[in-house]
N, C-alpha and C. Protein backbone atom coordinates (compact mmCIF):
# COMPACT_ATOMS: atom_id res chain seq x y z
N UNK A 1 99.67 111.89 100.34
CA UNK A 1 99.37 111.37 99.03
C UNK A 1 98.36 110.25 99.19
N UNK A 2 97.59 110.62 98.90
CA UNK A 2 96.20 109.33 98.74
C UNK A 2 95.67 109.44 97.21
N UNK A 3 95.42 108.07 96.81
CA UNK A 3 94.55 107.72 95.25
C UNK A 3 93.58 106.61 95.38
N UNK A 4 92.35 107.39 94.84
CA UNK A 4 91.31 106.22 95.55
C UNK A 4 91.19 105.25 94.36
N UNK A 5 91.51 103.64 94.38
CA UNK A 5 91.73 103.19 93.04
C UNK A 5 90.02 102.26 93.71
N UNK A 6 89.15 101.97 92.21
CA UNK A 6 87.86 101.63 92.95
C UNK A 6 88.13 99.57 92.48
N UNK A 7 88.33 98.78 93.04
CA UNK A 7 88.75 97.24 93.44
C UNK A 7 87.43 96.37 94.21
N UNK A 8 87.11 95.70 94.52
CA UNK A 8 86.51 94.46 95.27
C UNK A 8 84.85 95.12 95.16
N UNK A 9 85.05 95.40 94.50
CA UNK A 9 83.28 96.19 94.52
C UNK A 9 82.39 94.91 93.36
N UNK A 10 83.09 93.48 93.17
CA UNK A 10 82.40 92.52 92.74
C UNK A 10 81.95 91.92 93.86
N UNK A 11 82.55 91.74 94.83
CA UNK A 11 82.75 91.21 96.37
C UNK A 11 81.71 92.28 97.18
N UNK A 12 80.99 93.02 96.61
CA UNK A 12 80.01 93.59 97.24
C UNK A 12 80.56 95.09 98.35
N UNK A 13 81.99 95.33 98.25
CA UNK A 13 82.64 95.87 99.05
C UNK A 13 82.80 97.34 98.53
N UNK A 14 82.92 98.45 99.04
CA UNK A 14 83.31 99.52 98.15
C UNK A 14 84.83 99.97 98.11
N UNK A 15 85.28 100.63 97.27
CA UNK A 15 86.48 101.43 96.81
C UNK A 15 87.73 101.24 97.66
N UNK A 16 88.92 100.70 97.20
CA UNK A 16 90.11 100.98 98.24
C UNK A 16 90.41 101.79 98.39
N UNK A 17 91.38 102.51 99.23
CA UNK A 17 92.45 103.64 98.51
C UNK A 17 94.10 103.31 99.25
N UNK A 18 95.04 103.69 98.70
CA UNK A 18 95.72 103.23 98.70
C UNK A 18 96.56 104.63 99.32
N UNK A 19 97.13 104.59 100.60
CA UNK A 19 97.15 105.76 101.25
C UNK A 19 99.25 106.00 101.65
N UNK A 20 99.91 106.86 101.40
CA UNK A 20 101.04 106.64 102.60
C UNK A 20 100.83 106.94 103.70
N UNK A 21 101.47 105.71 104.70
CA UNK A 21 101.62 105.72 106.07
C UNK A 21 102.44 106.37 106.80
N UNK A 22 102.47 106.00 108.10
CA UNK A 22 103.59 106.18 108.62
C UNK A 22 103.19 105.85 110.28
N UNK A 23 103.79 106.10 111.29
CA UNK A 23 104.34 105.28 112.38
C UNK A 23 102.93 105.31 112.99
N UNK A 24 101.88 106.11 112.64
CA UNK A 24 100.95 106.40 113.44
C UNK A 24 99.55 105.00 112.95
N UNK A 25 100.27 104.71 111.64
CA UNK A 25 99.50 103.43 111.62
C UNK A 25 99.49 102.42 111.82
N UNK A 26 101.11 101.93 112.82
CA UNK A 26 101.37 100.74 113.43
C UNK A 26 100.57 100.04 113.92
N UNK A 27 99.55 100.14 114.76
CA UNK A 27 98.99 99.13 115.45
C UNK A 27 97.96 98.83 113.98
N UNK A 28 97.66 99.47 113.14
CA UNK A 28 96.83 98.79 112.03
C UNK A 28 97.44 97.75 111.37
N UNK A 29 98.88 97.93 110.91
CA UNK A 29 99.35 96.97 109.98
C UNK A 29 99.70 96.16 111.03
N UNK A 30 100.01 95.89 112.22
CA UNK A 30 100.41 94.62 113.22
C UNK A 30 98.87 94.12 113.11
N UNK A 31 97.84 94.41 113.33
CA UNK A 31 96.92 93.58 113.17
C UNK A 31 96.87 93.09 111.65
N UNK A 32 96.88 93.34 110.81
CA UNK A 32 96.48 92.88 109.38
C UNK A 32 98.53 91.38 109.46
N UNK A 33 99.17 92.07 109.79
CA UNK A 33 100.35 91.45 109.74
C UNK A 33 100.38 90.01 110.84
N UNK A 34 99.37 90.43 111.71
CA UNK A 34 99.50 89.09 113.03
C UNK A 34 98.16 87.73 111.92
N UNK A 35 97.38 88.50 111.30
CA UNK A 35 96.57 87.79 109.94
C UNK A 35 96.96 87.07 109.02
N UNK A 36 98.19 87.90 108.48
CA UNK A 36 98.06 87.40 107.16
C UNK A 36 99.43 86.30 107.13
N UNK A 37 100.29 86.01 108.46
CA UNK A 37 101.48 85.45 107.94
C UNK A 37 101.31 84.49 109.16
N UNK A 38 101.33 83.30 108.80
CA UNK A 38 101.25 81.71 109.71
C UNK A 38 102.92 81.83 110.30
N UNK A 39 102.56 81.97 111.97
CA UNK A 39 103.89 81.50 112.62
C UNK A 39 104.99 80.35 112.34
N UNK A 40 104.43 79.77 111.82
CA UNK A 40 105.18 78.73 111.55
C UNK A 40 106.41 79.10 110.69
N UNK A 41 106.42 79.77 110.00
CA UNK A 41 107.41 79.88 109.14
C UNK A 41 108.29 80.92 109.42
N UNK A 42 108.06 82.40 110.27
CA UNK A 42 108.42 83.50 110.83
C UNK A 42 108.77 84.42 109.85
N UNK A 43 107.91 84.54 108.88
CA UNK A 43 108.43 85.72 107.96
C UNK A 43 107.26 86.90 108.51
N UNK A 44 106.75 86.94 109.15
CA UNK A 44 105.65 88.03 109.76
C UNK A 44 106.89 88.90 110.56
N UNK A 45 106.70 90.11 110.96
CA UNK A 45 107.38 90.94 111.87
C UNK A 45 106.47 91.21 112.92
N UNK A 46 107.58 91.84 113.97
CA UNK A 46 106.78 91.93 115.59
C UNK A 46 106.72 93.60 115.47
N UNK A 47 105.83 94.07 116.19
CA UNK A 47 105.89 95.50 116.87
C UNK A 47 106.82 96.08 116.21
N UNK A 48 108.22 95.67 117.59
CA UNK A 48 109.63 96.49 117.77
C UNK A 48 109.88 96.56 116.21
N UNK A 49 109.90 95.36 115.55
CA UNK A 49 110.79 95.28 114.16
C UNK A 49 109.89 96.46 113.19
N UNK A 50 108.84 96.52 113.10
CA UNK A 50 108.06 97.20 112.23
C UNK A 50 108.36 98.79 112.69
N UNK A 51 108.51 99.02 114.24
CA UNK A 51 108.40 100.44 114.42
C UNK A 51 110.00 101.26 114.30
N UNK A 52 110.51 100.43 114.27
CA UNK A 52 112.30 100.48 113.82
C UNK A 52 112.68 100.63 112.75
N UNK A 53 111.84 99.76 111.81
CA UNK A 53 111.88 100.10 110.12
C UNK A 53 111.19 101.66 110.06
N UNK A 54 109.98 101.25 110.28
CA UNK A 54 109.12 102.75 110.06
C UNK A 54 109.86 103.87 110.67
N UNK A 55 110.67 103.87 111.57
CA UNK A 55 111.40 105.16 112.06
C UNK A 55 112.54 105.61 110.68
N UNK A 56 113.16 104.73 110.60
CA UNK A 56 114.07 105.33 109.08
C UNK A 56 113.69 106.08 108.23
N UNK A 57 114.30 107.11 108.22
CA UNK A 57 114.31 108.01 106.70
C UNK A 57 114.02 107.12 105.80
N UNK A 58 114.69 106.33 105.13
CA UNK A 58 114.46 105.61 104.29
C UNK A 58 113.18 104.87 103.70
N UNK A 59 112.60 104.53 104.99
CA UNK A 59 111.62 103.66 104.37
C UNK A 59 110.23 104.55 104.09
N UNK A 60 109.47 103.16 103.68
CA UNK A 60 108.29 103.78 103.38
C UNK A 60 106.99 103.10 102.81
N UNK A 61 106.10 103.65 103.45
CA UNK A 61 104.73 102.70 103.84
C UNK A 61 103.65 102.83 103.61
N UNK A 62 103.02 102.39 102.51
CA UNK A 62 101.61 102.21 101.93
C UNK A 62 100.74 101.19 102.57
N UNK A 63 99.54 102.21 103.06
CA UNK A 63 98.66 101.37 103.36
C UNK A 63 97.59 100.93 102.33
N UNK A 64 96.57 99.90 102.59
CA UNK A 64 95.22 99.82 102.07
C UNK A 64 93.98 99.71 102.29
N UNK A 65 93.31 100.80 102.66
CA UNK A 65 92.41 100.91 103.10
C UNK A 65 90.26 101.06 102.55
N UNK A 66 89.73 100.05 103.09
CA UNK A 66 88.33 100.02 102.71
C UNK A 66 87.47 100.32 103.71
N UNK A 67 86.58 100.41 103.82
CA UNK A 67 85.36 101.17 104.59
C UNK A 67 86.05 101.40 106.05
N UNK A 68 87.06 102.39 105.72
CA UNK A 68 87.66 103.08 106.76
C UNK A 68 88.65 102.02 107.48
N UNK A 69 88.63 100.52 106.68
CA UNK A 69 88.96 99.30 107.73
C UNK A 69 90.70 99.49 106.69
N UNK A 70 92.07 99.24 107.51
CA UNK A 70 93.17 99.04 107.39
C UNK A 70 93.41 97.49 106.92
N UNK A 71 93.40 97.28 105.26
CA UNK A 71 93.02 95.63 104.95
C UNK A 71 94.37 95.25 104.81
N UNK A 72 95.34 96.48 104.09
CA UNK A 72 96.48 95.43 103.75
C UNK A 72 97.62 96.91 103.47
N UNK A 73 98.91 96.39 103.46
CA UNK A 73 100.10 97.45 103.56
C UNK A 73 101.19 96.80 102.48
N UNK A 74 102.10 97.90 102.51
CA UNK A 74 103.37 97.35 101.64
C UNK A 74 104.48 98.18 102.67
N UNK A 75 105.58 97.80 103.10
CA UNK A 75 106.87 98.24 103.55
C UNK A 75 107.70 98.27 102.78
N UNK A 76 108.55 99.37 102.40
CA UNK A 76 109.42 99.21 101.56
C UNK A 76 110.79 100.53 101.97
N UNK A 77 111.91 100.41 101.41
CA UNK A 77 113.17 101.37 101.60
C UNK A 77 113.90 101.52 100.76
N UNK A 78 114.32 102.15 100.29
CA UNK A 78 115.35 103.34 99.17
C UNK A 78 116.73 103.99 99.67
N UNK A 79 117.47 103.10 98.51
CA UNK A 79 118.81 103.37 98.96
C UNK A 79 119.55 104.12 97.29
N UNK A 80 119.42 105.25 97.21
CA UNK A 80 120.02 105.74 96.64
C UNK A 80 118.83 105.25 94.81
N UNK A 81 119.71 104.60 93.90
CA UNK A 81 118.58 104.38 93.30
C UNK A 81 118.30 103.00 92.97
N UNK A 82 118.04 102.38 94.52
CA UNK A 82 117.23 100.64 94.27
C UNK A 82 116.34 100.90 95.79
N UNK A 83 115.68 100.37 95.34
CA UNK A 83 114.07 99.87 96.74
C UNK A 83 113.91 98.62 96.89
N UNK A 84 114.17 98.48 98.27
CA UNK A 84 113.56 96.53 98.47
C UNK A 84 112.07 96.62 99.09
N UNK A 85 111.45 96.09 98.79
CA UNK A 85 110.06 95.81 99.10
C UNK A 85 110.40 94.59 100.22
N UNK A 86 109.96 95.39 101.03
CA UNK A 86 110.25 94.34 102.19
C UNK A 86 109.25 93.60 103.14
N UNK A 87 107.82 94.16 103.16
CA UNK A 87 106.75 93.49 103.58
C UNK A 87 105.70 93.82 102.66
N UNK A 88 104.56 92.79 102.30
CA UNK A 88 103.20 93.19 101.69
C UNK A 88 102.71 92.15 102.57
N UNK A 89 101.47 92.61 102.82
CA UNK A 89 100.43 91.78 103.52
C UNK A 89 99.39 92.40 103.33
N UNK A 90 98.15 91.07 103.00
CA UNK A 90 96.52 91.65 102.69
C UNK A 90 96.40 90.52 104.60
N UNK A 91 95.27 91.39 105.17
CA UNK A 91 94.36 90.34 105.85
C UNK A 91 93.41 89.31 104.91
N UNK A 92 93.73 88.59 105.44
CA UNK A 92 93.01 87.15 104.87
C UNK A 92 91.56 87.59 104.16
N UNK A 93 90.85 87.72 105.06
CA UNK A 93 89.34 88.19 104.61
C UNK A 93 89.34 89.19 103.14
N UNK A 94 90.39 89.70 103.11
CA UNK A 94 90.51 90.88 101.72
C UNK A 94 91.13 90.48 100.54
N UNK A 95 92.27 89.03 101.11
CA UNK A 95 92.78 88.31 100.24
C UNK A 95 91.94 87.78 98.69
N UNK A 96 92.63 87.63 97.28
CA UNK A 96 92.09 87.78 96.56
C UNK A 96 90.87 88.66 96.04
N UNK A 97 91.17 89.79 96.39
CA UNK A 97 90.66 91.22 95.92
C UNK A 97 91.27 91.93 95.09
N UNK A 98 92.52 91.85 94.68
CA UNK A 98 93.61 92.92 93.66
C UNK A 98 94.06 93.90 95.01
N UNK A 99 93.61 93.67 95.91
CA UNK A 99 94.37 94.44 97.21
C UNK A 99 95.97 94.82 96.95
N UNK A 100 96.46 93.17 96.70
CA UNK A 100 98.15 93.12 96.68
C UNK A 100 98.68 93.36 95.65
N UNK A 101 97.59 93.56 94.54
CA UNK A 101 98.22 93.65 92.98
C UNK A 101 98.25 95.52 93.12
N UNK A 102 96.87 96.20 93.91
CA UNK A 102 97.73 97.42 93.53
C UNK A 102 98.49 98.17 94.95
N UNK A 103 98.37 97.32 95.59
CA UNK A 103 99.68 97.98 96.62
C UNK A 103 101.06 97.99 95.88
N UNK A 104 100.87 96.51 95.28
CA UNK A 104 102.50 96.07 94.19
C UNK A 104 102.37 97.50 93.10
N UNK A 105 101.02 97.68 92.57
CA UNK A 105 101.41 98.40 91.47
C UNK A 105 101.86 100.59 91.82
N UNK A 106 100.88 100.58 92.93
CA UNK A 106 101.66 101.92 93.45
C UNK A 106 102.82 101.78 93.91
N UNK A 107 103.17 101.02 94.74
CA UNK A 107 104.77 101.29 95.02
C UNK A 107 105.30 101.72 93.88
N UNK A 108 105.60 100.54 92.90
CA UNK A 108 106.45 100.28 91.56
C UNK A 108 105.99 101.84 90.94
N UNK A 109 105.00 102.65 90.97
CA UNK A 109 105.11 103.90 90.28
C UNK A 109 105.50 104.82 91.03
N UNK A 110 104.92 104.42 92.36
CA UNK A 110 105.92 105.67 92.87
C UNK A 110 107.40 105.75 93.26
N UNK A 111 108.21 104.30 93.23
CA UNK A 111 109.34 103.67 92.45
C UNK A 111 110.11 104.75 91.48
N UNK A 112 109.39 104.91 90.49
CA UNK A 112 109.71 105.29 89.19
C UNK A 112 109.44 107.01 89.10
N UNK A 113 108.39 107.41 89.74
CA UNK A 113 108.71 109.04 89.91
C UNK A 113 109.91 109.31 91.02
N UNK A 114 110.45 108.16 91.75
CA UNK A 114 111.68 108.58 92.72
C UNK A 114 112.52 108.27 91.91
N UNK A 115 112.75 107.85 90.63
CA UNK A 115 113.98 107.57 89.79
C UNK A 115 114.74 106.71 90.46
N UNK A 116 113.73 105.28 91.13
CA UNK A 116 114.17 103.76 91.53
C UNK A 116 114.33 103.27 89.90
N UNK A 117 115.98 102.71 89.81
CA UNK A 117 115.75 101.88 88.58
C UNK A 117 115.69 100.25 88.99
N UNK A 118 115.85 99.47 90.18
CA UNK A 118 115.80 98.37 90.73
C UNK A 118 114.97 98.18 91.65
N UNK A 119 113.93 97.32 91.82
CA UNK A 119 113.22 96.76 93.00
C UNK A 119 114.05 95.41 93.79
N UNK A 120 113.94 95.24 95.06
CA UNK A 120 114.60 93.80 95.15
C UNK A 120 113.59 93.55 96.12
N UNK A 121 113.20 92.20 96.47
CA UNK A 121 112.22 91.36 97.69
C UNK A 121 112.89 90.12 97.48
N UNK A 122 113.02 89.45 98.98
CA UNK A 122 113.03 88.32 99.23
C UNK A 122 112.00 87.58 100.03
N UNK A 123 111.44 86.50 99.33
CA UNK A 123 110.40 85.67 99.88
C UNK A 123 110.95 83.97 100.03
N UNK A 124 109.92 83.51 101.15
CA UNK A 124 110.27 81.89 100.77
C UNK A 124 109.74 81.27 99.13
N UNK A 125 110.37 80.40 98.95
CA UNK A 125 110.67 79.83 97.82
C UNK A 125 109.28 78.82 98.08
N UNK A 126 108.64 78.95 97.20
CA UNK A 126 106.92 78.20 96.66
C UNK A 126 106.15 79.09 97.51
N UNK A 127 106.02 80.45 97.89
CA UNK A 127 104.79 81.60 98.38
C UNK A 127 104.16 81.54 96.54
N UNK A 128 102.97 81.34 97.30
CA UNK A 128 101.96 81.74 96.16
C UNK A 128 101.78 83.37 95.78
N UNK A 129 102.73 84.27 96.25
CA UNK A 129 102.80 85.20 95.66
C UNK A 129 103.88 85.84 94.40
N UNK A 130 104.47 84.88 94.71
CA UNK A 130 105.53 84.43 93.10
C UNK A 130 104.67 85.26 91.91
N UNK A 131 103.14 84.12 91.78
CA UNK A 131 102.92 85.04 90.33
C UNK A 131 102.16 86.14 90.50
N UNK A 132 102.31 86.98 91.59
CA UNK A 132 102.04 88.45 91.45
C UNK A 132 103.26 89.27 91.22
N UNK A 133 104.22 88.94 91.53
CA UNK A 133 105.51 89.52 91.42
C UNK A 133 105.58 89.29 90.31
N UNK A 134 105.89 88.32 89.34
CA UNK A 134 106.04 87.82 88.00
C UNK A 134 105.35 88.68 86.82
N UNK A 135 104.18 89.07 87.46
CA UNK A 135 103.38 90.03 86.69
C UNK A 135 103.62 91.41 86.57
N UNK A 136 104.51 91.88 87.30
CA UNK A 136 105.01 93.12 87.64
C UNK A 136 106.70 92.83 86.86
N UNK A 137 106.98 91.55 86.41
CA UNK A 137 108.61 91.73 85.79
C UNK A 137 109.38 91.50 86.79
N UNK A 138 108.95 90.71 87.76
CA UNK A 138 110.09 90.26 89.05
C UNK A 138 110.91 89.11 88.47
N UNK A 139 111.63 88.88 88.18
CA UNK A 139 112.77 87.31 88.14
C UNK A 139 113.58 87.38 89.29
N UNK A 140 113.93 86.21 89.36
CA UNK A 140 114.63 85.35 90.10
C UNK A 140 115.76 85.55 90.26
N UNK A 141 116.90 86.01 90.91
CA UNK A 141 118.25 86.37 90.69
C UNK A 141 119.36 85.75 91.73
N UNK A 142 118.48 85.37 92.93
CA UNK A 142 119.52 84.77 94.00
C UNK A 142 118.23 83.39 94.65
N UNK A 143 119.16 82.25 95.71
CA UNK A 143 118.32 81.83 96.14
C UNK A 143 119.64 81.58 97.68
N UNK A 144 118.75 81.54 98.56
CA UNK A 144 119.41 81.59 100.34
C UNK A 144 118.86 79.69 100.46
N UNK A 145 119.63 79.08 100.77
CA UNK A 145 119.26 77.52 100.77
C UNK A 145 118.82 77.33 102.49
N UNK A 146 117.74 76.36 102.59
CA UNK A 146 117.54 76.57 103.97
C UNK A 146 117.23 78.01 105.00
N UNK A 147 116.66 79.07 104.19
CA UNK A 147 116.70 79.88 105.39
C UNK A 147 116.05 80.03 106.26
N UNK A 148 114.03 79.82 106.04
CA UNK A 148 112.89 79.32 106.76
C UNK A 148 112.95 78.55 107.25
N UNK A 149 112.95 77.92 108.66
CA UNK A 149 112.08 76.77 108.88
C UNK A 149 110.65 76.46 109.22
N UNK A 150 110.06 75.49 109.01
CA UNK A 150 108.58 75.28 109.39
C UNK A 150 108.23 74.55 110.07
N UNK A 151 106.97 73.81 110.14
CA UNK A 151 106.42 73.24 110.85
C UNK A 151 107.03 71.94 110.70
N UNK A 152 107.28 71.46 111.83
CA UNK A 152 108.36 69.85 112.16
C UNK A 152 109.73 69.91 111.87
N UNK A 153 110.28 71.38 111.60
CA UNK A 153 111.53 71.61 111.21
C UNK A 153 111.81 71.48 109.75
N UNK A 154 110.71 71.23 108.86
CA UNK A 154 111.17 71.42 107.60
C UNK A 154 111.96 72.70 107.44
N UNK A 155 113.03 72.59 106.34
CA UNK A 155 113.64 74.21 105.58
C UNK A 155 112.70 74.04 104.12
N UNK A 156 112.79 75.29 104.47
CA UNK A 156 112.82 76.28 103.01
C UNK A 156 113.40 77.20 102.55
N UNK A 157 113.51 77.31 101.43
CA UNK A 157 114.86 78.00 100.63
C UNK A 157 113.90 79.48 100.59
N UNK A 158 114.79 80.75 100.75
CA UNK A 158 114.50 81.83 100.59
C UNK A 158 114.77 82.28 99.65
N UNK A 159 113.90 82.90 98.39
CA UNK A 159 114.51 83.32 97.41
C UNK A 159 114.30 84.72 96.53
N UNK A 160 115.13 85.19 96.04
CA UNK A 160 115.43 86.85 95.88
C UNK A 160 115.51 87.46 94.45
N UNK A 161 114.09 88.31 94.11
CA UNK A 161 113.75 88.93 92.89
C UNK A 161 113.92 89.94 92.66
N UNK A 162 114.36 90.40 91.54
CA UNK A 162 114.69 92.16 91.29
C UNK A 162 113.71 92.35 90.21
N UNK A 163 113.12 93.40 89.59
CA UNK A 163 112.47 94.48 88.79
C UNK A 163 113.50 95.34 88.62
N UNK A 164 113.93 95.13 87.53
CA UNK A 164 114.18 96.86 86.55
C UNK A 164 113.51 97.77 86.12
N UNK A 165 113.13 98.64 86.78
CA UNK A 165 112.48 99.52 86.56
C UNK A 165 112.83 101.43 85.16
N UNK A 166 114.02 101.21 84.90
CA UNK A 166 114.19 101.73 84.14
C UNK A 166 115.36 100.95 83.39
N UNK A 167 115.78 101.77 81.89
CA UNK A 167 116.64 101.29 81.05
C UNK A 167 117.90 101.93 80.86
């Protein structure tokens, strides 16, 4: 399943497309993933963790791809009828392109032709990706106190959004 949606072509760039993956594109999303998420905080995944998810039935993996280059992905898994979105990452350089708005927005439809009526993701609490989620109908439903730590040992609270996707 590939849909070529046409994005960043103000940025001088041509057409994304927004492709499903699978295990054979690991070493693409570990590079875009070793990019886009600052150690400090450890919400990035390693190798092992990514090729362990990607082995499950369950899950399932959209890439995003521009001039043949692997810019940005979504991880996600399906349990009956709810999906947690469990990784999105743009590489930096692609960042602020609508990259992450339509990785967010294919999942969520192809969500909804699997007859997902719940999305769930957990992120740290103040990610500037809050209001992309928000725009898609994510609220707020749980919060994990302290679960990040960062740089000098600060915590940060982890916190957990659902989408209803049907009525």
């Amino acid at each position: 399943m590939a849909t070529r949606h046409r994005t960043g072509d103000e940025h001088g760039s041509g057409p994304t497309d927004i492709r499903s993956g699978d295990l054979s594109n690991l070493n693409a999303i570990m590079e875009v993933m070793d990019r886009a998420f600052p150690k400090t905080y450890g919400e990035g995944w390693n190798h092992h963790q990514c090729r362990s998810m990607l082995s499950l039935p369950s899950a399932k993996l959209l890439i995003a791809v521009r001039d043949e280059t692997t810019c940005g992905f979504v991880i996600s898994r399906q349990a009956a009828d709810e999906e947690e979105l469990l990784m999105i990452a743009v590489a930096p350089e692609y960042q602020g392109q609508g990259i992450g708005y339509l990785l967010l927005d294919y999942m969520l439809k192809a969500a909804r032709a699997d007859d997902v009526a719940s999305v769930f993701l957990e992120m740290r609490a103040d990610n500037p990706a809050e209001k992309l989620y928000t725009k898609f109908g994510f609220h707020r439903i749980g919060l994990r106190k302290a679960y990040y730590t960062g740089p000098n040992m600060e915590q940060f609270d982890a916190v957990t959004y659902k989408a209803t996707l049907t009525i």
